[in-house]
N, C-alpha and C. Protein backbone atom coordinates (compact mmCIF):
# COMPACT_ATOMS: atom_id res chain seq x y z
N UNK A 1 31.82 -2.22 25.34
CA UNK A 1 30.94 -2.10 24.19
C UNK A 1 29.88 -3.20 24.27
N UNK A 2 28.40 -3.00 24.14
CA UNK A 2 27.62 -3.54 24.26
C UNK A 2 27.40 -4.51 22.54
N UNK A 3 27.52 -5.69 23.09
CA UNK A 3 27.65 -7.01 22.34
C UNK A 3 26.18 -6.81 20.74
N UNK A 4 25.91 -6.99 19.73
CA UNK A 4 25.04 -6.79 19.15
C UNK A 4 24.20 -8.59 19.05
N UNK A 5 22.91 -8.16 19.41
CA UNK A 5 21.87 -9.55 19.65
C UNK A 5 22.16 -9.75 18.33
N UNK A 6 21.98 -11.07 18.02
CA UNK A 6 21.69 -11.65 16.42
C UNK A 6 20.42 -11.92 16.22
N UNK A 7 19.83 -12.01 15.50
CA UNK A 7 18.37 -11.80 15.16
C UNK A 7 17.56 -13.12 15.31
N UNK A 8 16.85 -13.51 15.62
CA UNK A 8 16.24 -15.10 15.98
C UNK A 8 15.83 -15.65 14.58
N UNK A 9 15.67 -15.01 13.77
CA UNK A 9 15.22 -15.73 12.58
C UNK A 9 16.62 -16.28 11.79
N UNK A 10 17.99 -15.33 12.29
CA UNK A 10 19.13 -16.24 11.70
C UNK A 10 18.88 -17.64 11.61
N UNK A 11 18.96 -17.92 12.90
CA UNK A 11 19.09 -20.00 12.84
C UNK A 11 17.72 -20.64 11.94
N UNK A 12 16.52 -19.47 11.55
CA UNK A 12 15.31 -20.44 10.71
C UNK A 12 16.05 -20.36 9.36
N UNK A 13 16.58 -18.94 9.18
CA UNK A 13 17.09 -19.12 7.62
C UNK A 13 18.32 -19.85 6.81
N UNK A 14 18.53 -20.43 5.99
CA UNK A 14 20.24 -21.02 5.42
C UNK A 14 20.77 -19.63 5.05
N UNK A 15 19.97 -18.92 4.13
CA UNK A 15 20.61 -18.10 3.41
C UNK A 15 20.09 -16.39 3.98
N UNK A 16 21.06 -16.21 5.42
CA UNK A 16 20.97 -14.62 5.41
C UNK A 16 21.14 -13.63 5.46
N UNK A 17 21.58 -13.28 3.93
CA UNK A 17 21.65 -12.90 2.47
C UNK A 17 20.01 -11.67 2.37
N UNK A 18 19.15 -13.54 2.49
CA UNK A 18 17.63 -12.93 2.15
C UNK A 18 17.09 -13.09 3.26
N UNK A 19 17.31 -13.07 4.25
CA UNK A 19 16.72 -13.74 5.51
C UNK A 19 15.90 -11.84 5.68
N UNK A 20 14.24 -12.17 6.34
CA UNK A 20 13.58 -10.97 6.59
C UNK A 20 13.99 -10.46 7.38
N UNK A 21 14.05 -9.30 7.71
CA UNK A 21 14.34 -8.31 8.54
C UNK A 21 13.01 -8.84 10.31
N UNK A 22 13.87 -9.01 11.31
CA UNK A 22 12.95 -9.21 12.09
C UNK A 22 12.85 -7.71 13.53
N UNK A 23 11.35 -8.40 13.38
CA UNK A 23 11.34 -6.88 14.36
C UNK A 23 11.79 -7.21 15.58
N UNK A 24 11.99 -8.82 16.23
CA UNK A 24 11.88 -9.18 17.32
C UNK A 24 10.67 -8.68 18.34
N UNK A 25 9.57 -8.75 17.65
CA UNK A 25 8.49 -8.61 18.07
C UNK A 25 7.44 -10.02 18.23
N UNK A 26 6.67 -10.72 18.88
CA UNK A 26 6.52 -12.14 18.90
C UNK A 26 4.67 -11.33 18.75
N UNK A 27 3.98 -13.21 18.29
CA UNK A 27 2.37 -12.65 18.85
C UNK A 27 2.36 -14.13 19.45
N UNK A 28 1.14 -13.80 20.21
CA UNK A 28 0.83 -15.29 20.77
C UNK A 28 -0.44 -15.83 19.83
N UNK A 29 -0.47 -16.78 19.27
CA UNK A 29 -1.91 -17.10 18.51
C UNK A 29 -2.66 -18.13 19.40
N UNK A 30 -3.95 -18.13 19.00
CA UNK A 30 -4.91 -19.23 19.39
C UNK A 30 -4.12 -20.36 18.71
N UNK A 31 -5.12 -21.58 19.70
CA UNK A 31 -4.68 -22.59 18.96
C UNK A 31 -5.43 -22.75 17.63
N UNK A 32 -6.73 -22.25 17.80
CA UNK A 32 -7.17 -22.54 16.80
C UNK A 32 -6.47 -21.59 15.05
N UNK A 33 -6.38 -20.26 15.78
CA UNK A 33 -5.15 -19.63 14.37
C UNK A 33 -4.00 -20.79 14.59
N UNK A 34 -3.58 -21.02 15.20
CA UNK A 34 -2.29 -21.99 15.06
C UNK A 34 -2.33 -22.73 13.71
N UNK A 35 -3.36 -23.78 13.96
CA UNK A 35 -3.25 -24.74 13.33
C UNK A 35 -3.73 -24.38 11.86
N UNK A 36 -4.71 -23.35 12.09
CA UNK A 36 -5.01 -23.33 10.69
C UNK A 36 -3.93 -22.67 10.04
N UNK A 37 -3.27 -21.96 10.38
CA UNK A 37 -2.05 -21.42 9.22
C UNK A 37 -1.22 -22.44 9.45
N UNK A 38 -0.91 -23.16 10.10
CA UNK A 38 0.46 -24.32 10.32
C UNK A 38 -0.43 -25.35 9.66
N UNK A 39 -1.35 -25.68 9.41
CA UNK A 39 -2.19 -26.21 7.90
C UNK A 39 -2.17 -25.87 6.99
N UNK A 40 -2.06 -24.74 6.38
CA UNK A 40 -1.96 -24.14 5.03
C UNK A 40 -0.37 -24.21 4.64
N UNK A 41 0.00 -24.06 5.74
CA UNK A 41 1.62 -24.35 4.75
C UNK A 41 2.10 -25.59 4.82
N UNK A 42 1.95 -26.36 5.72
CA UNK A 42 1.80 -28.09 5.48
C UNK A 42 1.48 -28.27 3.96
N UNK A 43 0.12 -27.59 3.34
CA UNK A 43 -0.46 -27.93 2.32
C UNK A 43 0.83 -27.76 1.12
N UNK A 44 1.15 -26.55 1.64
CA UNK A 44 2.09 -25.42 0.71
C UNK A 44 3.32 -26.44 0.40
N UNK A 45 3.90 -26.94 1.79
CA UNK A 45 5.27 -27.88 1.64
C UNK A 45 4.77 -29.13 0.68
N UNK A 46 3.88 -29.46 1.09
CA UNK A 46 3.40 -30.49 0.37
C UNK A 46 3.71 -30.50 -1.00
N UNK A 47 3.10 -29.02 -1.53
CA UNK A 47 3.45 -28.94 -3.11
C UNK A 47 4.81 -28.93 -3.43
N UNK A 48 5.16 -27.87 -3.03
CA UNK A 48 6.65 -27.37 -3.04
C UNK A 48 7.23 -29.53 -3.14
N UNK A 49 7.18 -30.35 -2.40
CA UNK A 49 8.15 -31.23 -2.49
C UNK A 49 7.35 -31.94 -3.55
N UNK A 50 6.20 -31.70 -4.45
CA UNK A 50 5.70 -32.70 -5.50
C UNK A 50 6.45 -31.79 -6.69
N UNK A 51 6.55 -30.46 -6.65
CA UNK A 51 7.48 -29.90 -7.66
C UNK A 51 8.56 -30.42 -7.91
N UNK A 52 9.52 -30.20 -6.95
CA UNK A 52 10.44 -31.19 -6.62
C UNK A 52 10.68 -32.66 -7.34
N UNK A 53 9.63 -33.29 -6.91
CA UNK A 53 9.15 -34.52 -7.54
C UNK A 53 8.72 -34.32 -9.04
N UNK A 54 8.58 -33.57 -9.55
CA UNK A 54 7.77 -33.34 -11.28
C UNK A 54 9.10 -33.25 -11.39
N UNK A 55 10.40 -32.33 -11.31
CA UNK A 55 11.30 -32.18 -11.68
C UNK A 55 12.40 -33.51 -11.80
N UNK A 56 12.71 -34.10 -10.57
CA UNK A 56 13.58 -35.39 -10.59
C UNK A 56 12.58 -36.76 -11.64
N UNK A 57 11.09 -36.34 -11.57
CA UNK A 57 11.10 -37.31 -13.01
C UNK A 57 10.98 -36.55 -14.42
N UNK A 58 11.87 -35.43 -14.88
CA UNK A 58 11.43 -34.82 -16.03
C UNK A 58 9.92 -34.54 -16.08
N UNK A 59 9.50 -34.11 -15.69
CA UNK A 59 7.90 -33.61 -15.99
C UNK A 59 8.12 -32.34 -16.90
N UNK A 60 7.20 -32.15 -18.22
CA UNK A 60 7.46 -31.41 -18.88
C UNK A 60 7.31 -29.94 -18.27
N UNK A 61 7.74 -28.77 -18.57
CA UNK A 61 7.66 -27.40 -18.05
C UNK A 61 6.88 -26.44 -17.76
N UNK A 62 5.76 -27.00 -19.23
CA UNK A 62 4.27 -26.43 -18.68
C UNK A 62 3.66 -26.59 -17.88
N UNK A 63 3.57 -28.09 -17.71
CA UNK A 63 3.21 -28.87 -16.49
C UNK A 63 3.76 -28.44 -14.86
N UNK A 64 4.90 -28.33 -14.88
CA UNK A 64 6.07 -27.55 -13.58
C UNK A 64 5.31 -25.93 -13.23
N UNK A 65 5.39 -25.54 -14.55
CA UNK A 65 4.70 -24.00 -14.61
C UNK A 65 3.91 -23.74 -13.70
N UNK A 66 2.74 -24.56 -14.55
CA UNK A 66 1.12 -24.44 -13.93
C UNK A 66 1.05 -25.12 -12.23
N UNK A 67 2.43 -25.67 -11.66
CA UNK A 67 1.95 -26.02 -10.48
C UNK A 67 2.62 -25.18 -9.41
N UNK A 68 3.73 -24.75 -10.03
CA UNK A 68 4.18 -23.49 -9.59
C UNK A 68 3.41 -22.05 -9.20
N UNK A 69 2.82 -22.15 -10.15
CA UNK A 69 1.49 -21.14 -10.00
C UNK A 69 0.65 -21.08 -8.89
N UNK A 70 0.41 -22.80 -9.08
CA UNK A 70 -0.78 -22.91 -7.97
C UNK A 70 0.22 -23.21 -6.63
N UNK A 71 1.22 -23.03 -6.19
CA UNK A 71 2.11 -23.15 -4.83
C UNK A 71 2.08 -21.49 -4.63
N UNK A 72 2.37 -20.36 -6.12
CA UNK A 72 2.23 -19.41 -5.40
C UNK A 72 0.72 -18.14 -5.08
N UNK A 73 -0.01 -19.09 -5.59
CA UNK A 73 -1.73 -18.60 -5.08
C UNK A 73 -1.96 -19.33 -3.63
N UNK A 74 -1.41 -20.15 -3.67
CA UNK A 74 -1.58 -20.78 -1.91
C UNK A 74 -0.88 -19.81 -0.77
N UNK A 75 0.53 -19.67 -1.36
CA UNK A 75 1.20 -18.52 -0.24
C UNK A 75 0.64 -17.28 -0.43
N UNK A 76 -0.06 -16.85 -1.64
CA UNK A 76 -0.70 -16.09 -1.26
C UNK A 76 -2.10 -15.53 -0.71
N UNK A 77 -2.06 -16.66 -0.46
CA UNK A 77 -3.83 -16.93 0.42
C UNK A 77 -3.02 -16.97 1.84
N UNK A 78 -2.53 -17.66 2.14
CA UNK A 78 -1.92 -17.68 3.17
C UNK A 78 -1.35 -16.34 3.35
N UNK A 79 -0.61 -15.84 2.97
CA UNK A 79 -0.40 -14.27 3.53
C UNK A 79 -1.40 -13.39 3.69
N UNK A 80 -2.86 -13.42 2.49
CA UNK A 80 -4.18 -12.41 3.14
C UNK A 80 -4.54 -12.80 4.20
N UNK A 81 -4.58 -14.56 4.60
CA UNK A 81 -5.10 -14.72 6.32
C UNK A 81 -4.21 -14.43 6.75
N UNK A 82 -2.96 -14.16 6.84
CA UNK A 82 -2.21 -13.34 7.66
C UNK A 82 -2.18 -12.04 8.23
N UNK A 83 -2.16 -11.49 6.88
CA UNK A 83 -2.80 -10.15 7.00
C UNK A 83 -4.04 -9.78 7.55
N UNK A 84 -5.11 -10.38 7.31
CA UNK A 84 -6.43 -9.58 8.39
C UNK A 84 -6.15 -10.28 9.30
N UNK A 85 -5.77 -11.36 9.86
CA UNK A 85 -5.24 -11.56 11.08
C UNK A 85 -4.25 -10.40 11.69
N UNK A 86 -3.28 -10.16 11.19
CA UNK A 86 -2.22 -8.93 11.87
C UNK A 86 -3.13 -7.81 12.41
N UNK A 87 -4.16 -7.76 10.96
CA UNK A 87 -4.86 -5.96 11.22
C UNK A 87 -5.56 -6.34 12.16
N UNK A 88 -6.73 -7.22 12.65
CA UNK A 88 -7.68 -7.33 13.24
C UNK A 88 -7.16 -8.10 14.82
N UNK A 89 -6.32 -8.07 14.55
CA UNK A 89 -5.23 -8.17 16.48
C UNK A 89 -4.47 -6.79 16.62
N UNK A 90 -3.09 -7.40 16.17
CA UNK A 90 -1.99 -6.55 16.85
C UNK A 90 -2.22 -5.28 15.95
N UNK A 91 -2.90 -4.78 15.12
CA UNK A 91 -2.57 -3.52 14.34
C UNK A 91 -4.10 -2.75 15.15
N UNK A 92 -4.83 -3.31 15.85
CA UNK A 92 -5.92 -3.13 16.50
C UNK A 92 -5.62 -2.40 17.38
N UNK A 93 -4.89 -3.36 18.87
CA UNK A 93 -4.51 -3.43 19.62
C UNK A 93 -3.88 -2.69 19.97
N UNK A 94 -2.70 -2.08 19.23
CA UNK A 94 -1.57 -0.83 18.93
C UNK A 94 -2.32 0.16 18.78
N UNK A 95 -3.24 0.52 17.87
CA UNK A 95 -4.22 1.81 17.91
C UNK A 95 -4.67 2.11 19.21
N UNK A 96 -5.30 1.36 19.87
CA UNK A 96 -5.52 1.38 20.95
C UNK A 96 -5.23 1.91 22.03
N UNK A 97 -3.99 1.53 22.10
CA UNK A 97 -2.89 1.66 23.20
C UNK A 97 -2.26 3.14 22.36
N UNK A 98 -2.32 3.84 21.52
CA UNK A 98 -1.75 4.88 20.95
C UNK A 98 -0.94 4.44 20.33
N UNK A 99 -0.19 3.77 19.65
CA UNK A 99 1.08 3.31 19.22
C UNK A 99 0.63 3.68 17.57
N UNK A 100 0.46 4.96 17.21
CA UNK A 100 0.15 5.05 16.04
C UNK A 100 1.31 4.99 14.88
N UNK A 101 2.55 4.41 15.25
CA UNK A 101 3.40 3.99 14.62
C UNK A 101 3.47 2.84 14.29
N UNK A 102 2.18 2.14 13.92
CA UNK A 102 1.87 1.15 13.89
C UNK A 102 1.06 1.11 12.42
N UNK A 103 0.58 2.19 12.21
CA UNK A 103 -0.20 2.29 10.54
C UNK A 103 1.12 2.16 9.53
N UNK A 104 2.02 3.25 10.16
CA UNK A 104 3.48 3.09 9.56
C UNK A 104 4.26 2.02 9.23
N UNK A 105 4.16 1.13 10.08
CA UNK A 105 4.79 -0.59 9.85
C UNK A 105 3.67 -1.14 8.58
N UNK A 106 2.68 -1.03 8.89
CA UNK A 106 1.41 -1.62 8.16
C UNK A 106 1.40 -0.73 6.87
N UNK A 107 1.69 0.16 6.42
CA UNK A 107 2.00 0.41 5.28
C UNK A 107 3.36 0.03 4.32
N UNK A 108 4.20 0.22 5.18
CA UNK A 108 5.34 -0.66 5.00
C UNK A 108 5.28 -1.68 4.32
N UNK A 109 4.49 -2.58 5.18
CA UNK A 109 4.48 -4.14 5.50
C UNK A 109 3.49 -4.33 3.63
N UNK A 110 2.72 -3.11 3.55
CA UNK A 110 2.02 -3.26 2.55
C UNK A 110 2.50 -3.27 0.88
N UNK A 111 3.70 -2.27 0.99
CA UNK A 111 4.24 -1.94 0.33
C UNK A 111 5.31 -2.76 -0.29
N UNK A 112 5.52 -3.71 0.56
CA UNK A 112 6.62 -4.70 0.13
C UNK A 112 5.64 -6.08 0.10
N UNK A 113 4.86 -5.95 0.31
CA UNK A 113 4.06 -7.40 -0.07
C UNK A 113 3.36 -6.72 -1.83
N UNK A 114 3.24 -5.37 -2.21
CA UNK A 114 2.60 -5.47 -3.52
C UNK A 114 3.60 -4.92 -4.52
N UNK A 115 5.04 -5.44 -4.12
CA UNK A 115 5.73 -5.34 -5.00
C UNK A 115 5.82 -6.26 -6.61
């Protein structure tokens, strides 16, 4: 009986429970995409650990609220450059090559991001 692979994103996640479904599909980015999305979530962690920080000194809730907010308008800036990045490479690229099972993922992919 052929052994079942475990998914590579196991060891990124603690909890998976919620861990994403991976396609085991990789892209290669520029350096220059590199850094700029591995910049934006630098920014992102950044907040995320001053929340953190509002919380261990009691910071009132409105205050927590409103920064919460703004951690999740950042990930979601960060996911639209993701997204026309995906479309304008690999969802390109796949048309291309015929792989028109590829609008199919991308609707998918759409469908669970505007939940």
């Amino acid at each position: 009986m052929e052994e079942k692979k475990e998914c590579c994103c196991e060891e990124l996640f603690e909890n998976t429970a919620t861990m994403p479904c991976c396609s085991g599909r990789n892209k290669k980015r520029s350096e220059q995409e590199f850094k700029e999305l591995i910049n934006r979530l630098k920014r992102i962690e950044g907040q995320v650990r001053g929340l953190q920080r509002m919380l261990e000194n009691d910071a009132y809730c409105p205050d927590i609220m409103i920064q919460v907010s703004a951690v999740n308008s950042a990930l979601n800036s960060f996911n639209k450059l993701l997204l026309s990045k995906h479309i304008r490479s690999c969802v390109v690229e796949d048309i291309k090559a015929g792989k028109e099972e590829t609008i199919d993922e991308l609707v998918q992919t759409m469908q669970k991001l505007m939940k």
